[in-house]
Protein backbone atom coordinates (compact mmCIF):
# COMPACT_ATOMS: atom_id res chain seq x y z
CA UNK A 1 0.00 0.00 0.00
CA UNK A 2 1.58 3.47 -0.71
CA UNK A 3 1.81 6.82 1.25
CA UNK A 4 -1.97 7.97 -0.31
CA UNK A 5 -3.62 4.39 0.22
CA UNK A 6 -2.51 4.51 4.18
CA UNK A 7 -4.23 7.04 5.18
CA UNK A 8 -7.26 6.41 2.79
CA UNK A 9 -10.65 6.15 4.00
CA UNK A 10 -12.82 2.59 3.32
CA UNK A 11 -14.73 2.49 0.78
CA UNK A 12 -16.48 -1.04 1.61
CA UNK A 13 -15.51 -3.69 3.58
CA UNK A 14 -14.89 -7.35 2.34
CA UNK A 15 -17.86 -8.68 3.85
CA UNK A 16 -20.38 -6.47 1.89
CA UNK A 17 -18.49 -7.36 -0.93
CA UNK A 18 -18.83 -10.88 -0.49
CA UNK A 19 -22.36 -10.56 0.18
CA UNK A 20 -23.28 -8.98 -3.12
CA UNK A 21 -21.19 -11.32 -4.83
CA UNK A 22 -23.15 -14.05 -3.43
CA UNK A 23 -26.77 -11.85 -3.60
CA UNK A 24 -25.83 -11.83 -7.28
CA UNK A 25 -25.05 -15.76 -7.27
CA UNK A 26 -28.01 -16.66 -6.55
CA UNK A 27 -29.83 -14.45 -8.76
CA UNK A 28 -27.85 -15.64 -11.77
CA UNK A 29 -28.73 -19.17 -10.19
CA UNK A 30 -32.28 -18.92 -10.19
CA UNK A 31 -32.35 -17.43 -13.44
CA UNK A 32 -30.30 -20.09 -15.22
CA UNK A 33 -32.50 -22.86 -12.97
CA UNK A 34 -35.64 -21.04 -14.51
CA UNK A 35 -34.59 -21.04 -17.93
CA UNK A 36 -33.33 -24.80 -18.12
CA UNK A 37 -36.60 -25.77 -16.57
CA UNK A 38 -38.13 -24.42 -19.45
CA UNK A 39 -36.14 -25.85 -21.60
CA UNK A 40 -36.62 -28.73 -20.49
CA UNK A 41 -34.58 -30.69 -17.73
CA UNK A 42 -35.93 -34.21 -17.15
CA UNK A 43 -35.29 -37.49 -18.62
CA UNK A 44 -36.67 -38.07 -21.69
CA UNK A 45 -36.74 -41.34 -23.59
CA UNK A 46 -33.94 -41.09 -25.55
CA UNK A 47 -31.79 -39.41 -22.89
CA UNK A 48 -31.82 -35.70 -21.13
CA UNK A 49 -33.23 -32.94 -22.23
CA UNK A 50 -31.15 -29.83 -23.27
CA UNK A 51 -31.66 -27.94 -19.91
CA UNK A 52 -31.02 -31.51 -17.45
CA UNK A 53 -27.75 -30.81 -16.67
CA UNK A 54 -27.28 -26.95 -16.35
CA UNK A 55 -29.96 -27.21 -14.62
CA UNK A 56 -28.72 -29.34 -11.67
CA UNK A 57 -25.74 -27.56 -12.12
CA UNK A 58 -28.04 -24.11 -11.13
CA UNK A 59 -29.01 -25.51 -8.19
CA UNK A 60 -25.29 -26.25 -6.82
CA UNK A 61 -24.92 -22.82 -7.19
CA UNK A 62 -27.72 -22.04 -5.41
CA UNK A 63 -27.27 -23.94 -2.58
CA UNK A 64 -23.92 -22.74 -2.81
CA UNK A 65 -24.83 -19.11 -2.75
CA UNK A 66 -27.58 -19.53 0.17
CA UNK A 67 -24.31 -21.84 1.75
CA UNK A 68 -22.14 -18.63 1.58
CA UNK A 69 -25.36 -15.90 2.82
CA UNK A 70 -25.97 -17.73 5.73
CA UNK A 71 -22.29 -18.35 6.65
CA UNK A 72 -22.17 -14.56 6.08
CA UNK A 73 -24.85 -13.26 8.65
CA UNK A 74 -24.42 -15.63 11.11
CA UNK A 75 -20.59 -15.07 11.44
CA UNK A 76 -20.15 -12.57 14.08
CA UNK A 77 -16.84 -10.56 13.35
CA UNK A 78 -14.43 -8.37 15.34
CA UNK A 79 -13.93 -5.07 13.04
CA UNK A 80 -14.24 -5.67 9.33
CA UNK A 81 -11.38 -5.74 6.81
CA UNK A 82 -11.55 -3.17 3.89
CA UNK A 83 -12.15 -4.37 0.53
CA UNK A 84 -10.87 -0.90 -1.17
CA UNK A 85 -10.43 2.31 0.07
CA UNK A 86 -11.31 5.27 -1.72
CA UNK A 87 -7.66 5.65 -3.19
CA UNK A 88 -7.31 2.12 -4.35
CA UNK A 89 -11.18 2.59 -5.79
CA UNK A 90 -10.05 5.44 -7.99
CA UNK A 91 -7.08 3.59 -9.48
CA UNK A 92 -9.38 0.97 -10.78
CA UNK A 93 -11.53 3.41 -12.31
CA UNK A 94 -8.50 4.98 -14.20
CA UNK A 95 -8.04 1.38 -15.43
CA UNK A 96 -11.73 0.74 -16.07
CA UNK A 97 -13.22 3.52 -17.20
CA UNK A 98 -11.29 4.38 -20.69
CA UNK A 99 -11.26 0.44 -21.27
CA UNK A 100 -14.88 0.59 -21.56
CA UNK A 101 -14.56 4.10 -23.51
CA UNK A 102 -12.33 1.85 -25.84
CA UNK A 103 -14.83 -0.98 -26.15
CA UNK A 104 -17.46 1.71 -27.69
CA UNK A 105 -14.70 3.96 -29.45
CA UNK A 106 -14.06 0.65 -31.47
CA UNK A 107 -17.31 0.18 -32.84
CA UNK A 108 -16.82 3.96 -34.71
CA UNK A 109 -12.97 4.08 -34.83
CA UNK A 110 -11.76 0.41 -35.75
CA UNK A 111 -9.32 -1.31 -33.74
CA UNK A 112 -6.28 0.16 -34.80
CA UNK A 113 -7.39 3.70 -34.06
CA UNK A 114 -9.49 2.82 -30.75
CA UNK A 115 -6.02 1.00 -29.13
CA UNK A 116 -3.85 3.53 -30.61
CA UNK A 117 -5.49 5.86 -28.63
CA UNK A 118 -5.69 3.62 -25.20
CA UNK A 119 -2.20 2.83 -25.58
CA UNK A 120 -1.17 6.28 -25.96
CA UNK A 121 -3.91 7.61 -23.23
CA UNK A 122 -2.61 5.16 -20.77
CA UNK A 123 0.97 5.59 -21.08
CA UNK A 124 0.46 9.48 -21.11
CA UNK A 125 -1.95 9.81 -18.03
CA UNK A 126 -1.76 6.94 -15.93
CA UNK A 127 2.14 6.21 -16.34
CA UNK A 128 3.12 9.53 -16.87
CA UNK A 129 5.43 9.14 -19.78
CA UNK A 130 6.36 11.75 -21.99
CA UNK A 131 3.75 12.52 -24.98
CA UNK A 132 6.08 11.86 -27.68
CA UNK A 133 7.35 8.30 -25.73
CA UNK A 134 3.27 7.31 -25.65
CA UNK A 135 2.88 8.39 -29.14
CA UNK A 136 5.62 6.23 -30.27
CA UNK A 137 4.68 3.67 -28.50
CA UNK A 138 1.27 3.28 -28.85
CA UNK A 139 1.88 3.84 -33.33
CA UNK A 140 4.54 0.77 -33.09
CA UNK A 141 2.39 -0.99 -31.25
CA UNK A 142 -0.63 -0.10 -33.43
CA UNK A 143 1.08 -0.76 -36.66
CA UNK A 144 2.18 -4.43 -34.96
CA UNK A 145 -1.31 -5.36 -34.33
CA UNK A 146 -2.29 -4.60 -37.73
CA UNK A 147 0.67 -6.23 -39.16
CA UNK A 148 -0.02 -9.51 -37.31
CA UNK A 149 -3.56 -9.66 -37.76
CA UNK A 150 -4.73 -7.95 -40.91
CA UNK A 151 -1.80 -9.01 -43.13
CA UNK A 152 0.55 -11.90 -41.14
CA UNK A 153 -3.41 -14.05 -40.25
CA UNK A 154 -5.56 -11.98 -42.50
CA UNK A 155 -8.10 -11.77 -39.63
CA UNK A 156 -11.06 -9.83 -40.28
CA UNK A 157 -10.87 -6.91 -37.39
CA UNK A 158 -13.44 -4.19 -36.66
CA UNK A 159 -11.88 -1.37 -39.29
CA UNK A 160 -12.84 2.08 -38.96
CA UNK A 161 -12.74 5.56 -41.39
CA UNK A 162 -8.88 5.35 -41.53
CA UNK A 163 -8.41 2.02 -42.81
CA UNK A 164 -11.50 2.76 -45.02
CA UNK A 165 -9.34 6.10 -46.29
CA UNK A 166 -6.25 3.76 -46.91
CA UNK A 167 -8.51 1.68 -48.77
CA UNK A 168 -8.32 -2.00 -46.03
């Protein structure tokens, strides 16, 4: 943990964390145990149906889940560990945040274009490099991708209007 994260205030402590985590569980469990029931998950004639197994498999994770909520609230805990204070929080946002901008970018800007700019972004304003170091850096790598995927595999990528300009 560095200097800021010491003195940091919690943001949430492990055990909420877990107990979303297995709130969520158990909602994706009864959902996937609803939907292979409907499909169909009894023995048929000529075998199982499509939804026998997954859903069996639903209900593991269910029981699971419930397993984990009840071990939760009847645990009684001295003070609570943190899961991530507010410092910590904020460095996974600067991580997640243009990684998701990327993931829409793409669908206007291509691949090439859209990592370009993460590349460059990241190295500039999380790492703190020097612009012309990210620039570099993030055109090599650019022009590698393309290399190894559009002409080295010829593997159809998301393009966008510079590769269209270029004519790929």
């Amino acid at each position: 943990m560095s200097q800021n994260e010491a003195g940091s205030e919690p943001l949430c402590s492990q055990s909420t964390v877990e107990r979303v985590v297995l709130l969520l569980l158990l909602a994706l469990a009864a959902l996937l145990a609803y939907d292979n029931w409907r499909t169909g998950m009894s023995w048929d004639t000529d075998g199982p149906q499509a939804g026998y197994f997954p859903f069996y498999l639903s209900l593991i994770l269910g029981a699971a889940s419930l397993f984990g909520l009840i071990r939760q609230w009847v645990a009684h805990r001295a003070p609570e560990p943190t899961f991530v204070s507010r410092a910590a929080f904020r460095r996974v946002l600067q991580v997640f945040i243009p990684t998701l901008l990327f993931c829409f970018a793409m669908q206007w800007l291509g691949l090439y274009v859209a990592s370009f700019l993460l590349v460059a972004g990241f190295m500039r304003w999380v790492g703190h490099i020097a612009t012309w170091k990210s620039v570099l850096t993030a055109f090599v790598f650019s022009a590698l991708m393309f290399v190894t995927f559009q002409i080295a595999f010829d593997v159809i990528m998301p393009k966008g209007p510079l590769e269209a300009l270029f004519g790929l």
